[in-house]
C-alpha atoms as a PDB file:
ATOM      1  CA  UNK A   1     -32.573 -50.416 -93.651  1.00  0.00           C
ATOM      2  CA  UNK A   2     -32.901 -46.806 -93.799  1.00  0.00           C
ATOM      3  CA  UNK A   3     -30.181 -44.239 -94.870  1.00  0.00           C
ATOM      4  CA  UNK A   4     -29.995 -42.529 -91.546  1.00  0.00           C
ATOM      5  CA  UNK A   5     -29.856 -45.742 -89.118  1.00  0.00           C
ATOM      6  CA  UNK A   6     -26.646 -46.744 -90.971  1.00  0.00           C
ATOM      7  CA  UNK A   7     -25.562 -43.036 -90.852  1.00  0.00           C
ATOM      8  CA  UNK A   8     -26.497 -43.277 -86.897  1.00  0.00           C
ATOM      9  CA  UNK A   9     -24.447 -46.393 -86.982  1.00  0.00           C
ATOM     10  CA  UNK A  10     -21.630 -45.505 -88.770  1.00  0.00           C
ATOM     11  CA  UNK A  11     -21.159 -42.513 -86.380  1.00  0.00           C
ATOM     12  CA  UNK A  12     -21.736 -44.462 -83.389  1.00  0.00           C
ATOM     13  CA  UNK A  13     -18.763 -46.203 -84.234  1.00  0.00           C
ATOM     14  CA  UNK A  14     -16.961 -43.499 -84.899  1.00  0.00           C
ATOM     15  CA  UNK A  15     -17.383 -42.093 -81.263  1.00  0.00           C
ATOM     16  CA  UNK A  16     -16.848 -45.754 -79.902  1.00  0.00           C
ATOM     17  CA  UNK A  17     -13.201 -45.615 -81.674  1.00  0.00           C
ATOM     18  CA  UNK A  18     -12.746 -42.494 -80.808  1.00  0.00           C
ATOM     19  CA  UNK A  19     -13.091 -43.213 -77.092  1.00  0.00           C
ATOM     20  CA  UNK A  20     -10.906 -46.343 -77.565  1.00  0.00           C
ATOM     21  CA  UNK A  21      -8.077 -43.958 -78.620  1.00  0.00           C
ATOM     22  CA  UNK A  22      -8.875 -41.414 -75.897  1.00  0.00           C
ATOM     23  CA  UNK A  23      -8.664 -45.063 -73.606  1.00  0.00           C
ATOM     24  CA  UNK A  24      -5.338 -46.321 -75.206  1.00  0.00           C
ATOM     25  CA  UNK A  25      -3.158 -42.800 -75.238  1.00  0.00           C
ATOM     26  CA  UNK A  26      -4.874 -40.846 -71.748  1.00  0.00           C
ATOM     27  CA  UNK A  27      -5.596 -38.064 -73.110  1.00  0.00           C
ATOM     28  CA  UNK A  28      -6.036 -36.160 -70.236  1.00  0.00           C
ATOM     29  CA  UNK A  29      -2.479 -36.678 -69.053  1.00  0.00           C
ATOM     30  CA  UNK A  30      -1.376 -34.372 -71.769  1.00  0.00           C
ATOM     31  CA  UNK A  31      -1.653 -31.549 -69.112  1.00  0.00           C
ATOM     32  CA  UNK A  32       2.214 -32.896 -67.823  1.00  0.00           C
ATOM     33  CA  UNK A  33       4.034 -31.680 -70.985  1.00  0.00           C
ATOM     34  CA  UNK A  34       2.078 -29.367 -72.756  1.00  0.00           C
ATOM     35  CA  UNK A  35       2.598 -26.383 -70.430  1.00  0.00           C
ATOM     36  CA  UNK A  36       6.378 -26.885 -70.510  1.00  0.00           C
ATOM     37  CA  UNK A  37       6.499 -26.983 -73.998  1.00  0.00           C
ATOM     38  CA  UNK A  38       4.562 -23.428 -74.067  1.00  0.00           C
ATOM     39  CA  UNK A  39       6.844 -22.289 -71.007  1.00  0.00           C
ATOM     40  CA  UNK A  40       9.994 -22.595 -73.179  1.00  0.00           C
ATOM     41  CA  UNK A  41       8.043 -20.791 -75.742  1.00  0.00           C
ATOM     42  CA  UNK A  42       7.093 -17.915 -74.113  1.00  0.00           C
ATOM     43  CA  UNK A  43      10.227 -17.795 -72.414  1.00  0.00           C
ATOM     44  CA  UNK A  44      12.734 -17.948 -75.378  1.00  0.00           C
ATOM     45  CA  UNK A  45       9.965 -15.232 -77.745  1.00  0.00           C
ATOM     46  CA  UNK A  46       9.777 -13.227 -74.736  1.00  0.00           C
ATOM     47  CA  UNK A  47      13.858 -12.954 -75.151  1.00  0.00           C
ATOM     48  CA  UNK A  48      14.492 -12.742 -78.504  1.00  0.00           C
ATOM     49  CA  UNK A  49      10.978 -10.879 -79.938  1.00  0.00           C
ATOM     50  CA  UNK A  50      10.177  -9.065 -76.718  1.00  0.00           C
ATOM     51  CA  UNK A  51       7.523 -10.647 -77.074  1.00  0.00           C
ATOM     52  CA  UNK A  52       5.647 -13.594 -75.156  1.00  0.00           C
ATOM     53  CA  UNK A  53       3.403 -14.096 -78.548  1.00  0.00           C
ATOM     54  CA  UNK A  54       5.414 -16.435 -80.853  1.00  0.00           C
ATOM     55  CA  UNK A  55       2.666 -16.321 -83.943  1.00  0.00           C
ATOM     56  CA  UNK A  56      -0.041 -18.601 -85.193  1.00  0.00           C
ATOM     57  CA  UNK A  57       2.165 -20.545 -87.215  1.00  0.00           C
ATOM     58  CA  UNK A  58       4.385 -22.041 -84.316  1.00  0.00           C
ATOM     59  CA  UNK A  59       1.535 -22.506 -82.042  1.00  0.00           C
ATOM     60  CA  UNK A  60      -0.342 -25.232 -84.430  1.00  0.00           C
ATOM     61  CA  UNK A  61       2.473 -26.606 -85.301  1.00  0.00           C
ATOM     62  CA  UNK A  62       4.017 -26.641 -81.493  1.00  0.00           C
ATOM     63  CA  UNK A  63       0.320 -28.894 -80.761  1.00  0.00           C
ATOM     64  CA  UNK A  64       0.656 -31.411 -83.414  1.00  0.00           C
ATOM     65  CA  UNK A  65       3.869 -31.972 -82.472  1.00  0.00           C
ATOM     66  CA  UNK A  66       3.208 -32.305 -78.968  1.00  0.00           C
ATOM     67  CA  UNK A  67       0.471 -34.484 -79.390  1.00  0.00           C
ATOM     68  CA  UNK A  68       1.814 -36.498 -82.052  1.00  0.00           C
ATOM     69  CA  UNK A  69       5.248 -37.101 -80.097  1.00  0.00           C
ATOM     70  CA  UNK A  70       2.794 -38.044 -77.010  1.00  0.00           C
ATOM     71  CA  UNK A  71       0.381 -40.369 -78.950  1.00  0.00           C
ATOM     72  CA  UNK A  72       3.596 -42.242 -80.368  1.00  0.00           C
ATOM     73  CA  UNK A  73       4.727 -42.747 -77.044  1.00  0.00           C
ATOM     74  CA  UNK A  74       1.513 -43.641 -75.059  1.00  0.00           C
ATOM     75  CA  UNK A  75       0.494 -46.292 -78.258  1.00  0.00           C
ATOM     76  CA  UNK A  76       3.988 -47.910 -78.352  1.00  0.00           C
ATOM     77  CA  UNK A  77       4.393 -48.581 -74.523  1.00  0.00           C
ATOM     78  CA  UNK A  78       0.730 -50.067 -74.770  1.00  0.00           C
ATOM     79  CA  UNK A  79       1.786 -52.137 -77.789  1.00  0.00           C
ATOM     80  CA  UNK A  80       5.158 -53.399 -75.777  1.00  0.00           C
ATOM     81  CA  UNK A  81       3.384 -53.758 -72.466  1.00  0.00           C
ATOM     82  CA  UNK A  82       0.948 -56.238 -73.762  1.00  0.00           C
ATOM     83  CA  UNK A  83       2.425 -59.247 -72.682  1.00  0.00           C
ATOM     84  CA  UNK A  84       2.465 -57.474 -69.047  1.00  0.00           C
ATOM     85  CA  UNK A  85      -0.680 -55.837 -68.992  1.00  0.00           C
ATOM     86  CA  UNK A  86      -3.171 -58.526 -69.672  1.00  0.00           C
ATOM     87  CA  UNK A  87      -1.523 -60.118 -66.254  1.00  0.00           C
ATOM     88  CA  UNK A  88      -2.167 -56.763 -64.348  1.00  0.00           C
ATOM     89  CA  UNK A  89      -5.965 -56.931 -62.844  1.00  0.00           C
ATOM     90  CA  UNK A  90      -5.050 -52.686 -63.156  1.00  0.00           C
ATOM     91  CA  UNK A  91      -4.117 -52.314 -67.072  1.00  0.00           C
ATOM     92  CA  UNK A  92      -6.398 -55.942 -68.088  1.00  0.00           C
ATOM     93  CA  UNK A  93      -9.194 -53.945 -69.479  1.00  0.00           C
ATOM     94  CA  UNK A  94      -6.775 -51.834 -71.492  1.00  0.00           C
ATOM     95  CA  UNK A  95      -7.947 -51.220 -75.414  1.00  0.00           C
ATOM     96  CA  UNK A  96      -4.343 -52.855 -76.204  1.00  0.00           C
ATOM     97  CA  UNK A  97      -5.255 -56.134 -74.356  1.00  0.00           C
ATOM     98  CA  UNK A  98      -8.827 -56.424 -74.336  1.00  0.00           C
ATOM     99  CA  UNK A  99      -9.295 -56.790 -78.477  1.00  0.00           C
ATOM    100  CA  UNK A 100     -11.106 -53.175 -78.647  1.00  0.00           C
ATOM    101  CA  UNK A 101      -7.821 -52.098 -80.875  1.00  0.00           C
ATOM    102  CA  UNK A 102      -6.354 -54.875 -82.452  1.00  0.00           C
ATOM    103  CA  UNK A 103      -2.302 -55.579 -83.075  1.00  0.00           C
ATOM    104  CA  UNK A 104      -2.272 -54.127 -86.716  1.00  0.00           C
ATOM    105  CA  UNK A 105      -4.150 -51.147 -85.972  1.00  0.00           C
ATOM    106  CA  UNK A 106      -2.025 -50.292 -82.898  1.00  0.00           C
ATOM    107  CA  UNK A 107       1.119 -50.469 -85.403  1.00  0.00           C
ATOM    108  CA  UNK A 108      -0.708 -48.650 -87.749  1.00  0.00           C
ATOM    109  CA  UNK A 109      -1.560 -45.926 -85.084  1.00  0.00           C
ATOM    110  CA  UNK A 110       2.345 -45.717 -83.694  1.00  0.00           C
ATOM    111  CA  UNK A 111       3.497 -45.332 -87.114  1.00  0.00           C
ATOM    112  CA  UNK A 112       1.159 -42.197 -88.242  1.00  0.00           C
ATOM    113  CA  UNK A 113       1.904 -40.248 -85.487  1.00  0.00           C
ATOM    114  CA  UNK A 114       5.455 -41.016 -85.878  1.00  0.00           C
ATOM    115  CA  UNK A 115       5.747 -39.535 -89.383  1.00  0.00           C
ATOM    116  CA  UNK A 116       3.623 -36.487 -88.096  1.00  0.00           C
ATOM    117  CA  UNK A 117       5.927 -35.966 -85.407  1.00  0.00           C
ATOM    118  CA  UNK A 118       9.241 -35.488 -88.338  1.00  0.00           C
ATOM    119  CA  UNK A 119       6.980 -33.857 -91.028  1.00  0.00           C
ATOM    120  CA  UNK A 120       5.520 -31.093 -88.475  1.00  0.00           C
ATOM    121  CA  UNK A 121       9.521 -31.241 -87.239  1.00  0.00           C
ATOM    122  CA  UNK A 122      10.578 -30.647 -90.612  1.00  0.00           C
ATOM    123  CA  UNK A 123       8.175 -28.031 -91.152  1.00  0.00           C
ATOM    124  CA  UNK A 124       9.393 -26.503 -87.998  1.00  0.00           C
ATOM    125  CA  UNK A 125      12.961 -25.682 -88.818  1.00  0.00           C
ATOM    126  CA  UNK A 126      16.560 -27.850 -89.544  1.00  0.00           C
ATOM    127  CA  UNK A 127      17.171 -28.076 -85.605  1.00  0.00           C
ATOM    128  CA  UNK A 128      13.650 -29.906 -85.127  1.00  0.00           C
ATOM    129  CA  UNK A 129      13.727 -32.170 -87.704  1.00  0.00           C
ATOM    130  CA  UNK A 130      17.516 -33.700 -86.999  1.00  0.00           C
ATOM    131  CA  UNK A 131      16.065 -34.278 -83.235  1.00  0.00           C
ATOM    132  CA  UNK A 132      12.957 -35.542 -83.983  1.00  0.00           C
ATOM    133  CA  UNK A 133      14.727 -39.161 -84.488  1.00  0.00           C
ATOM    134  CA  UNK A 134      16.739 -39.446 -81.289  1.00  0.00           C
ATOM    135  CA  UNK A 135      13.391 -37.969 -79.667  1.00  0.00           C
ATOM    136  CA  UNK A 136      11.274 -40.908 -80.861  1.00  0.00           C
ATOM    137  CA  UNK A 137      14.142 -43.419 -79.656  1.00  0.00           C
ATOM    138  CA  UNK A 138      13.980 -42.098 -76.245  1.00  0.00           C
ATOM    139  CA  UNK A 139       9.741 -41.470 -76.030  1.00  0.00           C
ATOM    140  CA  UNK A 140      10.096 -46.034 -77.016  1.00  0.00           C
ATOM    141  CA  UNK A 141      12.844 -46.243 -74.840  1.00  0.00           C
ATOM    142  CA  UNK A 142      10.761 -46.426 -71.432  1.00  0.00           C
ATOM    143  CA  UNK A 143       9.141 -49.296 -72.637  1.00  0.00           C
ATOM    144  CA  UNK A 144      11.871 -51.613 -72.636  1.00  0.00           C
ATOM    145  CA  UNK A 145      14.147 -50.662 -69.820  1.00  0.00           C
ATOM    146  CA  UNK A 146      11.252 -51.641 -67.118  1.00  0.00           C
ATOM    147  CA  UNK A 147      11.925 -54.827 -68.021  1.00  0.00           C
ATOM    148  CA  UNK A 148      16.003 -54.967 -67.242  1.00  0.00           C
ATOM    149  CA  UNK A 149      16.610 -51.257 -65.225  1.00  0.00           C
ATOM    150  CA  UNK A 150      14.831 -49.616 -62.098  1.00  0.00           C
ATOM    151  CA  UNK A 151      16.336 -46.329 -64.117  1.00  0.00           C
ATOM    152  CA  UNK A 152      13.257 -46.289 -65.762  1.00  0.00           C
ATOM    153  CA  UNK A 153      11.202 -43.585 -63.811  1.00  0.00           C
ATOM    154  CA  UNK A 154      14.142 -41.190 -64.973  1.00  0.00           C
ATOM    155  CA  UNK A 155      13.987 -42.272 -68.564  1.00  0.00           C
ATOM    156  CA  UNK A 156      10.477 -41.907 -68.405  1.00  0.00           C
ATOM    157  CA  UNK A 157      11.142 -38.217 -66.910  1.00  0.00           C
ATOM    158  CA  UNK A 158      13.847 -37.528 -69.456  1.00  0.00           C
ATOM    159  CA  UNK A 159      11.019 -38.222 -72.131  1.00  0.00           C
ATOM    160  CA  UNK A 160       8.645 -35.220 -70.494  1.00  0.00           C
ATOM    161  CA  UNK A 161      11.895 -33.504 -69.779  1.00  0.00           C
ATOM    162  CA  UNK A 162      12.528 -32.951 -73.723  1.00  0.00           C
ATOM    163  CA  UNK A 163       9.153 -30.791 -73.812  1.00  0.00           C
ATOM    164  CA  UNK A 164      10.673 -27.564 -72.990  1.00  0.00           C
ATOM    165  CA  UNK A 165      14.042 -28.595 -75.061  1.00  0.00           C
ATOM    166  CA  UNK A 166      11.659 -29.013 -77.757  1.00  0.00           C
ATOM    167  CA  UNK A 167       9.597 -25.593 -76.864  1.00  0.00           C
ATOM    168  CA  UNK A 168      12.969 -23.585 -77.237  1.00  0.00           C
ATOM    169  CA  UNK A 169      14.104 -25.592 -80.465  1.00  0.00           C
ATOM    170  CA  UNK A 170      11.160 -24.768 -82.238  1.00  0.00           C
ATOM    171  CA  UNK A 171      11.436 -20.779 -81.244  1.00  0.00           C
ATOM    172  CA  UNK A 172      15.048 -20.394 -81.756  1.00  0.00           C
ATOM    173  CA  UNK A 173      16.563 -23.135 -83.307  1.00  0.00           C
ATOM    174  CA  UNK A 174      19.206 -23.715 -80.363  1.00  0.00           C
ATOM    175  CA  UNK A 175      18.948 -24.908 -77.428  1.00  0.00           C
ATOM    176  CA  UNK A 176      19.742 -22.411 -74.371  1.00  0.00           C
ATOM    177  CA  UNK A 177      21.111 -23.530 -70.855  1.00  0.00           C
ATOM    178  CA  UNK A 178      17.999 -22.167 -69.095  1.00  0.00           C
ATOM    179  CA  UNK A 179      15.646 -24.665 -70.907  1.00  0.00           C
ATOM    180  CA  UNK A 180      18.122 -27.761 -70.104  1.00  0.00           C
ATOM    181  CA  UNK A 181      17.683 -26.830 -66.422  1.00  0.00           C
ATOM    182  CA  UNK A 182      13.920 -26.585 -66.885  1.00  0.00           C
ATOM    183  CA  UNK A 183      14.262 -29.867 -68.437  1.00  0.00           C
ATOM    184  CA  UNK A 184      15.964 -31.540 -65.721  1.00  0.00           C
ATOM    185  CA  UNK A 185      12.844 -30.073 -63.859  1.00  0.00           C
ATOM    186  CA  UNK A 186      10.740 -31.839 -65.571  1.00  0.00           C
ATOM    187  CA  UNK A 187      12.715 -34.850 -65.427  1.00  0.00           C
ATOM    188  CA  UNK A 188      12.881 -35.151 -61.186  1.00  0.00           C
ATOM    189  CA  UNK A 189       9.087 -34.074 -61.327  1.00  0.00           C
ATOM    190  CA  UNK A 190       8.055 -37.077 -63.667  1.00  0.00           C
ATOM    191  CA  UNK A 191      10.125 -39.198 -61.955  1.00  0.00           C
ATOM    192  CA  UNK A 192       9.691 -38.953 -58.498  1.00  0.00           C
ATOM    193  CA  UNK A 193       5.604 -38.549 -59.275  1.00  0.00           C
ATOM    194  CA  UNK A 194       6.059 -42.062 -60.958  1.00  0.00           C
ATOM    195  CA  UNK A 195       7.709 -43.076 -57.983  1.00  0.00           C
ATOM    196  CA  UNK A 196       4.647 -42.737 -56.577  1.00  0.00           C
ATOM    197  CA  UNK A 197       2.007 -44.155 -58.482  1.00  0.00           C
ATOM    198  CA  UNK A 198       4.322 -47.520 -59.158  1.00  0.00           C
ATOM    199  CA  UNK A 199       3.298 -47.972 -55.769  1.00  0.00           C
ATOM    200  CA  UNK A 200       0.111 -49.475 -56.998  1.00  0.00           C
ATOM    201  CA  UNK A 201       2.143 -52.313 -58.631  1.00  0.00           C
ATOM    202  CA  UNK A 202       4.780 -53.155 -56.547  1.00  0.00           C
ATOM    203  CA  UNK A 203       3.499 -56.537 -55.521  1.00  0.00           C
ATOM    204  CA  UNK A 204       2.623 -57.242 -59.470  1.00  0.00           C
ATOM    205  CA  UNK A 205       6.136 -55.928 -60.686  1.00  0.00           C
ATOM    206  CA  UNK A 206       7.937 -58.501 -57.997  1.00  0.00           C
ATOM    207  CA  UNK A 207       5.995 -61.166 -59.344  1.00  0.00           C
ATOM    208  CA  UNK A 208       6.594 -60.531 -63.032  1.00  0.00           C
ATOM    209  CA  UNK A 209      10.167 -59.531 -62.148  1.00  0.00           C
ATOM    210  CA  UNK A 210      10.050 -56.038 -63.516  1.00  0.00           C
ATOM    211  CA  UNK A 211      12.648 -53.384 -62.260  1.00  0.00           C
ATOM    212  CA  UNK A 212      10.372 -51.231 -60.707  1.00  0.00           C
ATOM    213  CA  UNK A 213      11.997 -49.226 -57.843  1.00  0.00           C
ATOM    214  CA  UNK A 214       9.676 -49.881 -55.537  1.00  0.00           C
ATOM    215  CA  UNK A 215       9.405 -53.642 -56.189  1.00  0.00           C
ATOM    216  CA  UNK A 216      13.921 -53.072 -56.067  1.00  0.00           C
ATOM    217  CA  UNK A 217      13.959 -51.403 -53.220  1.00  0.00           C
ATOM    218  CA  UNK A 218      10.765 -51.416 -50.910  1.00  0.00           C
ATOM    219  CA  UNK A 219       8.411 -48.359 -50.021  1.00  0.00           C
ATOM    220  CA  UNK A 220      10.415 -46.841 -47.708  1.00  0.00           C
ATOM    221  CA  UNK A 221      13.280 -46.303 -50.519  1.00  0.00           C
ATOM    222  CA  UNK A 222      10.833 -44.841 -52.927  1.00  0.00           C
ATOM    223  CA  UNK A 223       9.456 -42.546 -50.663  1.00  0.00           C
ATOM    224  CA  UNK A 224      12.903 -41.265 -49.803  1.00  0.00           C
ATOM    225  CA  UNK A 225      13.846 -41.227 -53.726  1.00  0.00           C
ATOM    226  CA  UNK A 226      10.973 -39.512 -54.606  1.00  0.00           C
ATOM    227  CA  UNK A 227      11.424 -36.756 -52.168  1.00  0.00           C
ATOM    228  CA  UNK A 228      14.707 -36.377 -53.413  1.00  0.00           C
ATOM    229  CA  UNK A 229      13.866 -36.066 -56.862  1.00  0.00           C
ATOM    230  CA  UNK A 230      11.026 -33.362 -56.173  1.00  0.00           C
ATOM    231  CA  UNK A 231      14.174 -31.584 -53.946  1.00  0.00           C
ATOM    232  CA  UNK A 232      15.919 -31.706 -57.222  1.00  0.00           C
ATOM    233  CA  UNK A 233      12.965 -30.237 -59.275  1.00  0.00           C
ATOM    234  CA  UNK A 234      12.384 -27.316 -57.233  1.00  0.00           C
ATOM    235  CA  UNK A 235      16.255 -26.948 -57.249  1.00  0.00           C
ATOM    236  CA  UNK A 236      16.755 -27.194 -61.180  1.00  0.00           C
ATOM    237  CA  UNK A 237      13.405 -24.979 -61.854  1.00  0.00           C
ATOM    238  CA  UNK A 238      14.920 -22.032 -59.721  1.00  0.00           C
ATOM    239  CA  UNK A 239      17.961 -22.336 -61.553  1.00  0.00           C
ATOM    240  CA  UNK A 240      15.988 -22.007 -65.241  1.00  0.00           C
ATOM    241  CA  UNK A 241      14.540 -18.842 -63.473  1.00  0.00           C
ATOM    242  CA  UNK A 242      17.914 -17.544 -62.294  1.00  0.00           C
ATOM    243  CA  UNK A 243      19.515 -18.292 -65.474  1.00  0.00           C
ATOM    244  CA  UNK A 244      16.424 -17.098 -67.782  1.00  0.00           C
ATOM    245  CA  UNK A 245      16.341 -13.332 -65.684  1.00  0.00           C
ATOM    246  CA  UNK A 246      12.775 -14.093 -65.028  1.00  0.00           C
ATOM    247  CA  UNK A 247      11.106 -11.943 -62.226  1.00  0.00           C
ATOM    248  CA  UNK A 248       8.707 -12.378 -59.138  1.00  0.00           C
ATOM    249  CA  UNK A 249       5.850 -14.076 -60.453  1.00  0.00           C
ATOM    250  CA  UNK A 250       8.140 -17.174 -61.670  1.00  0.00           C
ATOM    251  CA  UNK A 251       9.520 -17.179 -58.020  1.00  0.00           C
ATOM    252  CA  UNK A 252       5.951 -17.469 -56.926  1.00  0.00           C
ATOM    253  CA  UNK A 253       5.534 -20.232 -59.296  1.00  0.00           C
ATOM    254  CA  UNK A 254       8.529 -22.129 -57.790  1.00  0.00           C
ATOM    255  CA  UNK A 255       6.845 -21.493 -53.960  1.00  0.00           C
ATOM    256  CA  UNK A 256       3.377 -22.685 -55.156  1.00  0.00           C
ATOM    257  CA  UNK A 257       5.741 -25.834 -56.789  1.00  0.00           C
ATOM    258  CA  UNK A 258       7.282 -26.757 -53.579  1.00  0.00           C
ATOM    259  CA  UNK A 259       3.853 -26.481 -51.591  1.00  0.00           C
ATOM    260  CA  UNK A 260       2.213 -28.582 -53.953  1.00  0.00           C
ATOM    261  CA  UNK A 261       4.756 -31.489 -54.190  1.00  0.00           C
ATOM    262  CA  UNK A 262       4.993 -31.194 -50.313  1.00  0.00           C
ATOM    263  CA  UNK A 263       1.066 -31.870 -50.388  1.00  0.00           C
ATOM    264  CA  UNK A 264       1.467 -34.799 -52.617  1.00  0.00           C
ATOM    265  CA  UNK A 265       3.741 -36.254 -50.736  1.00  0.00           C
ATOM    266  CA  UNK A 266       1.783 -36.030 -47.557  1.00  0.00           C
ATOM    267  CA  UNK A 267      -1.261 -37.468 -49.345  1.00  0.00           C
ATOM    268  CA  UNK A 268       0.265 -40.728 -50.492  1.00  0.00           C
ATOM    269  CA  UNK A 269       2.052 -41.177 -46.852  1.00  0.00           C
ATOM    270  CA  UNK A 270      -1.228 -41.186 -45.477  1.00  0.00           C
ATOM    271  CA  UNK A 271      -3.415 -42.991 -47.956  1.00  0.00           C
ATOM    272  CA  UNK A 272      -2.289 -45.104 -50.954  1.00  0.00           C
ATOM    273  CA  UNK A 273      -6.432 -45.180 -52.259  1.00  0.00           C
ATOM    274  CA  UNK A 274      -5.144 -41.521 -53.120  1.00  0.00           C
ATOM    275  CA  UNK A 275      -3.025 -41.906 -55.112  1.00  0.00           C
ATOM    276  CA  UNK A 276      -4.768 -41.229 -58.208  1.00  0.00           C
ATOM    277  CA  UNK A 277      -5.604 -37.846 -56.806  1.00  0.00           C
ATOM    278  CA  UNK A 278      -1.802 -37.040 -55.784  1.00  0.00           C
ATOM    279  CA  UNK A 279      -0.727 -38.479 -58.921  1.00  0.00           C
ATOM    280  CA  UNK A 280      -3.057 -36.577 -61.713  1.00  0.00           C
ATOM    281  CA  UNK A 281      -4.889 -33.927 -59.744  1.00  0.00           C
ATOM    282  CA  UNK A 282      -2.138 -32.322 -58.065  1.00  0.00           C
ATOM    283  CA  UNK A 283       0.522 -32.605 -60.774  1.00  0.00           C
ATOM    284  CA  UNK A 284      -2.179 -31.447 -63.383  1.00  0.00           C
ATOM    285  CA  UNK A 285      -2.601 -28.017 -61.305  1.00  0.00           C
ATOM    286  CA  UNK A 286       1.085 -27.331 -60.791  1.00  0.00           C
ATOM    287  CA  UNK A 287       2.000 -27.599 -64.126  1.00  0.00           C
ATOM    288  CA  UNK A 288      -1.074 -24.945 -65.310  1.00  0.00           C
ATOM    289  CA  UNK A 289      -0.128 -23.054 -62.984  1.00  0.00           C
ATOM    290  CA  UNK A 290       3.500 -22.677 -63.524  1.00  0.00           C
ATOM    291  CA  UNK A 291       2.458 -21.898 -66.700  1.00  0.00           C
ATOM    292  CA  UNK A 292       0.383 -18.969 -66.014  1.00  0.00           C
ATOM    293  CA  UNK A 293       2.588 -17.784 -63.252  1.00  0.00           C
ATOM    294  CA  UNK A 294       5.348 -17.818 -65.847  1.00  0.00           C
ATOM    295  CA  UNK A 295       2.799 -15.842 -68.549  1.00  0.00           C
ATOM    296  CA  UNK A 296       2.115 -13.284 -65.902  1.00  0.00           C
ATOM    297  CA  UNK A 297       5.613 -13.193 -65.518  1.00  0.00           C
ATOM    298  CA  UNK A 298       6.844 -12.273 -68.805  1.00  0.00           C
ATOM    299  CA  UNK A 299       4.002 -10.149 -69.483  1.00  0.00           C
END
């Protein structure tokens, strides 16, 4: 057997675990928090530097903390939804359930991105590192309420919603009203998209007696809940850009907000195949382009 087949080999697997990973943590769906986290940033160095560049240094470290954080999370509610997954014709071909990434490996995977997470915190400053261990409680938290509390959407929303807490922590080692209303933001927006997309599994939650909303409360009720919650988002963003003196551009960011949520909503009323699009497509946009609206804004 030559030396370059078991090279090819060798990096064939490679790739193949690679997309396993990619499989197991989405990716992708990165796009939700990262721009909040770089809001904040901008936001709070735009206040105290005068300046919307917050250096090299904090930027690196700002990623591997973000994706570190996110990989924890996405790995341990695939290792704790197991059991409920394999059931789930939607989540059965999961790396998690289907053997691709085996039990060990998953616990091996959840616990190197959890010491990443507090050593880049630590490296950040004091502030980050004390919060990093109530953060990584409440990113494992969503996991387990599903199965006793329909308040999991929001705890799932508070654990996006701590992106832009962390974004400000990691600038100016405080935490400033402006980014706890951006937060809350972030929160309703997570939430009430969840709403949403737990559509998909309301028949499956009744029968496995999860504490989904919709599987609590019926359609109708989540619809409603979820347009109150994106009510609340547009409401708790326009306060962050009251209370953070921010000018036009970040009012145009709220409008093109509103619009967008009201187009989400309108898709999933009409068509539940869509909601895939509503749910990634459409939330993807508006948080890139809050981002650069905010950019713009500062600049």
């Amino acid at each position: 057997m030559s030396q370059s087949f078991i090279k090819g080999i060798i990096l064939q697997r490679f790739f193949e675990v690679l997309k396993d990973i990619n499989e197991l943590i989405m990716f992708k769906h990165s796009v939700f928090s990262l721009p909040f986290i770089f809001i904040s940033m901008i936001v709070a160095s735009s206040s105290i530097n005068g300046s919307v560049w917050f250096g090299w240094g904090l930027l690196i470290l700002g990623l591997l903390a973000a994706i570190s954080a996110r990989n924890f999370a996405m790995a341990f509610n695939r290792y704790a939804d197991r059991d409920i997954d394999k059931h789930n014709p939607r989540t059965a071909a999961r790396p998690s359930v289907d053997g691709r990434i085996g039990e060990k490996n998953l616990l091996l995977f959840i616990a190197i991105n959890a010491f990443v997470f507090i050593f880049v915190a630590f490296m950040i400053n004091s502030l980050a590192f004390w919060l990093s261990f109530p953060i990584l409680f409440i990113l494992a938290s969503y996991s387990i309420f599903k199965r006793f509390s329909s308040y999991a959407h929001l705890v799932l929303g508070v654990s996006l919603g701590l992106a832009p807490i962390a974004g400000v922590v990691a600038v100016s080692e405080s935490i400033t009203l402006w980014s706890v209303m951006l937060a809350l933001g972030v929160m309703f927006w997570v939430a009430g998209f969840d709403l949403l997309y737990s559509l998909q599994d309301i028949e499956f939650d009744k029968k496995e007696g999860l504490f989904s909303i919709p599987s609590v409360y019926g359609k109708d009720a989540t619809f409603f809940i979820s347009r109150l919650f994106h009510a609340l988002t547009i409401l708790f963003w326009l306060f962050f850009v009251i209370i953070a003196e921010l000018g036009v551009w970040a009012y145009m960011a709220l409008f093109v907000s509103a619009v967008t949520l009201y187009m989400e909503h309108r898709i999933v009323l009409k068509d539940f195949t869509k909601i895939d699009r509503a749910f990634f497509t459409l939330n993807g946009y508006l948080g890139i382009i809050f981002f650069i609206f905010i950019l713009i804004d500062r600049f």
